[in-house]
Protein backbone atom coordinates (compact mmCIF):
# COMPACT_ATOMS: atom_id res chain seq x y z
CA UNK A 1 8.83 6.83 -14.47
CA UNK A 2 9.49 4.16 -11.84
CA UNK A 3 7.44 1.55 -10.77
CA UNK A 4 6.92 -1.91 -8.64
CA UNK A 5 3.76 -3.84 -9.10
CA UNK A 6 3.30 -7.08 -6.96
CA UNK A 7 0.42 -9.41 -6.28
CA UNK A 8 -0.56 -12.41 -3.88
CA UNK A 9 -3.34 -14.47 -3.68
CA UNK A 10 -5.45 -15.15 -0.33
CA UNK A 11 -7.28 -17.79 0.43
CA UNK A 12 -10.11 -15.79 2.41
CA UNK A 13 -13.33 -13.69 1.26
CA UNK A 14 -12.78 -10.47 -0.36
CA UNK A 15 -14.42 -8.61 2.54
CA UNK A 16 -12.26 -10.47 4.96
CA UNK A 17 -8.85 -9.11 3.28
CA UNK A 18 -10.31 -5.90 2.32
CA UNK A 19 -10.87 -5.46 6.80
CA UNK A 20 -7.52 -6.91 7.38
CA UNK A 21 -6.00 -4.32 4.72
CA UNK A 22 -7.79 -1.50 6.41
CA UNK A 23 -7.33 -2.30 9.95
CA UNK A 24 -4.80 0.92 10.75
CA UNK A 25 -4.83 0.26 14.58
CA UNK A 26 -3.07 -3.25 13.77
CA UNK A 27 -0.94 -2.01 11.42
CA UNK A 28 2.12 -1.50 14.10
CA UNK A 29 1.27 -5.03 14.69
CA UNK A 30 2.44 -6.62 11.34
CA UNK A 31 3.08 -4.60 8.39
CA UNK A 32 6.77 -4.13 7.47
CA UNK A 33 6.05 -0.96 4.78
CA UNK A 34 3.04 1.02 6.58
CA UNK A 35 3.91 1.26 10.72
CA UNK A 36 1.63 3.82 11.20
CA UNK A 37 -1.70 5.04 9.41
CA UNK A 38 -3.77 8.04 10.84
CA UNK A 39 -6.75 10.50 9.38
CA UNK A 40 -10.27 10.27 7.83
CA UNK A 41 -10.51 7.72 5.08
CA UNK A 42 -12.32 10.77 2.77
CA UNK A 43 -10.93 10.93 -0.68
CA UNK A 44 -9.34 14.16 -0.64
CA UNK A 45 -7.90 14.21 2.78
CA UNK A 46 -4.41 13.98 3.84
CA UNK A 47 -3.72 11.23 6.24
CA UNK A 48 -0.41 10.36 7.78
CA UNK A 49 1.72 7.47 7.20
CA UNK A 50 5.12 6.14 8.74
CA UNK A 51 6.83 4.07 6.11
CA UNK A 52 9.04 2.12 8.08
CA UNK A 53 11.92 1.57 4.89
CA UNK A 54 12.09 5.25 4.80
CA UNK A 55 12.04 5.88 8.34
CA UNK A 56 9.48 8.98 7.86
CA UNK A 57 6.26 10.21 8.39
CA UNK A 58 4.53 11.57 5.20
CA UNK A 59 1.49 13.25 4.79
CA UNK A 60 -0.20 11.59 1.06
CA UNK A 61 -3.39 12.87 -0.33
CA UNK A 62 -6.03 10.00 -0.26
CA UNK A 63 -7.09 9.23 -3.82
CA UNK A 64 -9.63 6.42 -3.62
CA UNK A 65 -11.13 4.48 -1.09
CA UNK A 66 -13.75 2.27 -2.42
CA UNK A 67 -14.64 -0.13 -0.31
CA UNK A 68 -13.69 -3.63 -1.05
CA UNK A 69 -12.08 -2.74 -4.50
CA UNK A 70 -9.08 0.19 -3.75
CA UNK A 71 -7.35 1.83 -1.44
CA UNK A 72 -4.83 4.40 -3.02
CA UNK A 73 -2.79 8.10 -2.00
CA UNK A 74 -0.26 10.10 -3.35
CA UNK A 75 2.46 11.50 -1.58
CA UNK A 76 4.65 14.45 -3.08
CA UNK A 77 8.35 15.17 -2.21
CA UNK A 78 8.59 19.19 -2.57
CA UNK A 79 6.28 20.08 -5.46
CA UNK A 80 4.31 17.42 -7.44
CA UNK A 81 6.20 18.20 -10.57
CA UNK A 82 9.50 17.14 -8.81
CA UNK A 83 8.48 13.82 -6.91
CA UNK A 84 5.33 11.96 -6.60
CA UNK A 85 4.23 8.64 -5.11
CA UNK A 86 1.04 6.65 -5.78
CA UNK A 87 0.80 3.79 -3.25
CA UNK A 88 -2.05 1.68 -4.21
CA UNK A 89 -3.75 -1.81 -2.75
CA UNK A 90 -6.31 -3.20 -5.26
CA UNK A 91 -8.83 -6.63 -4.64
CA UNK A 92 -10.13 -9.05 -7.01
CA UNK A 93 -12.77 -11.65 -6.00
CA UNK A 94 -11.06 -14.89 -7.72
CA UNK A 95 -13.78 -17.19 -6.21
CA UNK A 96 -16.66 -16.85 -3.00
CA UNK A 97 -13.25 -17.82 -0.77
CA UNK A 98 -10.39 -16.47 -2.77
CA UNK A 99 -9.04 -12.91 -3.54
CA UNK A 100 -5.75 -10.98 -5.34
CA UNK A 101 -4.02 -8.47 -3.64
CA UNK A 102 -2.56 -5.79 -6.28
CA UNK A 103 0.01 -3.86 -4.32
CA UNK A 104 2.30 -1.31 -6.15
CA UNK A 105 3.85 2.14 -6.35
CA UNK A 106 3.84 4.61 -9.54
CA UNK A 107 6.58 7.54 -9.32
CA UNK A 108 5.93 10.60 -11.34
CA UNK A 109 8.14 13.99 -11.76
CA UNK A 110 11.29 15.11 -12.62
CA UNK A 111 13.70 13.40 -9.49
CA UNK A 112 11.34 9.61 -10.07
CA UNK A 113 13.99 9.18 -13.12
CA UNK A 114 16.81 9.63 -10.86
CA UNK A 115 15.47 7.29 -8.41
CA UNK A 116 18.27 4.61 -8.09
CA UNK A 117 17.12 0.62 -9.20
CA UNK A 118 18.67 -0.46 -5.94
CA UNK A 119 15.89 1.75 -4.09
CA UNK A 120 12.88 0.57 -6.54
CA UNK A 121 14.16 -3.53 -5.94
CA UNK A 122 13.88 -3.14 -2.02
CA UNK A 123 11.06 -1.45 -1.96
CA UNK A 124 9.54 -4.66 -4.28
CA UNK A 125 10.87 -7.05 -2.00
CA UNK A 126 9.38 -5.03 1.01
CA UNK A 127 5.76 -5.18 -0.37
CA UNK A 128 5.90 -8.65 -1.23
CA UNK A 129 6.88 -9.47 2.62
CA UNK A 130 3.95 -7.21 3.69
CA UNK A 131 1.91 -9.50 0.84
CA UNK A 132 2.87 -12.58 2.48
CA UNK A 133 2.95 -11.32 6.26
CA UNK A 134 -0.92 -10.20 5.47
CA UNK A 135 -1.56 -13.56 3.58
CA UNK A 136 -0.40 -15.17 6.78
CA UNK A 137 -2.10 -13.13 8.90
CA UNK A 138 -5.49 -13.70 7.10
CA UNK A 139 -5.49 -17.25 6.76
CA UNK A 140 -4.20 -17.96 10.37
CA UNK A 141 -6.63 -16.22 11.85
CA UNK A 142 -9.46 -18.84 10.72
């Protein structure tokens, strides 16, 4: 199994990040990894995403959305068992005025061993620009 786990921390209120985070509409606006997020936020529908280093659409299964605490989905490639994807975005309240960002990616199935390390690094270095580019974003806009 691959994986990529980064974190940040913001100097704003946990419900301030957590309406950044889920602002879709802006998301064309600023966020290197996610250009485009579309559907009901229900846990168990399938939204659509544009990952921009991918240069796709995909259509992920929304896991969890709990307010405030996790936003996570799972996209397949072909049948589960072959490739899967779970994109997460967790908060922590560090203080009244500070909060960590957990933002990583789990791959499951038979092709995630094949996946090359090359791949796994960029994508690393893309969330933590979106980290920092939603950090800024936050913090500049008090």
């Amino acid at each position: 199994m691959k994986q990529y786990h980064t974190s940040i921390k913001i100097n704003s209120t946990l419900n301030e990040v957590w309406e950044a985070l889920t602002n879709f509409n802006d998301y064309p606006n600023w966020n290197p990894i996610v250009g485009k997020l579309e559907g009901e936020m229900k846990e168990g529908n399938t939204i659509s995403t544009y990952i921009v280093p991918l240069k796709g659409t995909f259509a992920p299964v929304l896991l969890r959305y709990n307010k405030n605490q996790e936003l996570l989905w799972q996209g397949t490639l072909g049948a589960k068992f072959l490739l899967a994807a779970k994109h997460y975005y967790r908060l922590n309240a560090i203080s009244a005025t500070q909060t960590e960002l957990l933002h990583g990616e789990y791959f499951t199935g038979l092709f995630s061993y094949f996946l090359p390390g090359n791949f796994v690094s960029k994508m690393r270095t893309a969330f933590e620009q979106h980290n920092m580019l939603l950090k800024k974003r936050i913090e500049n806009s008090k």
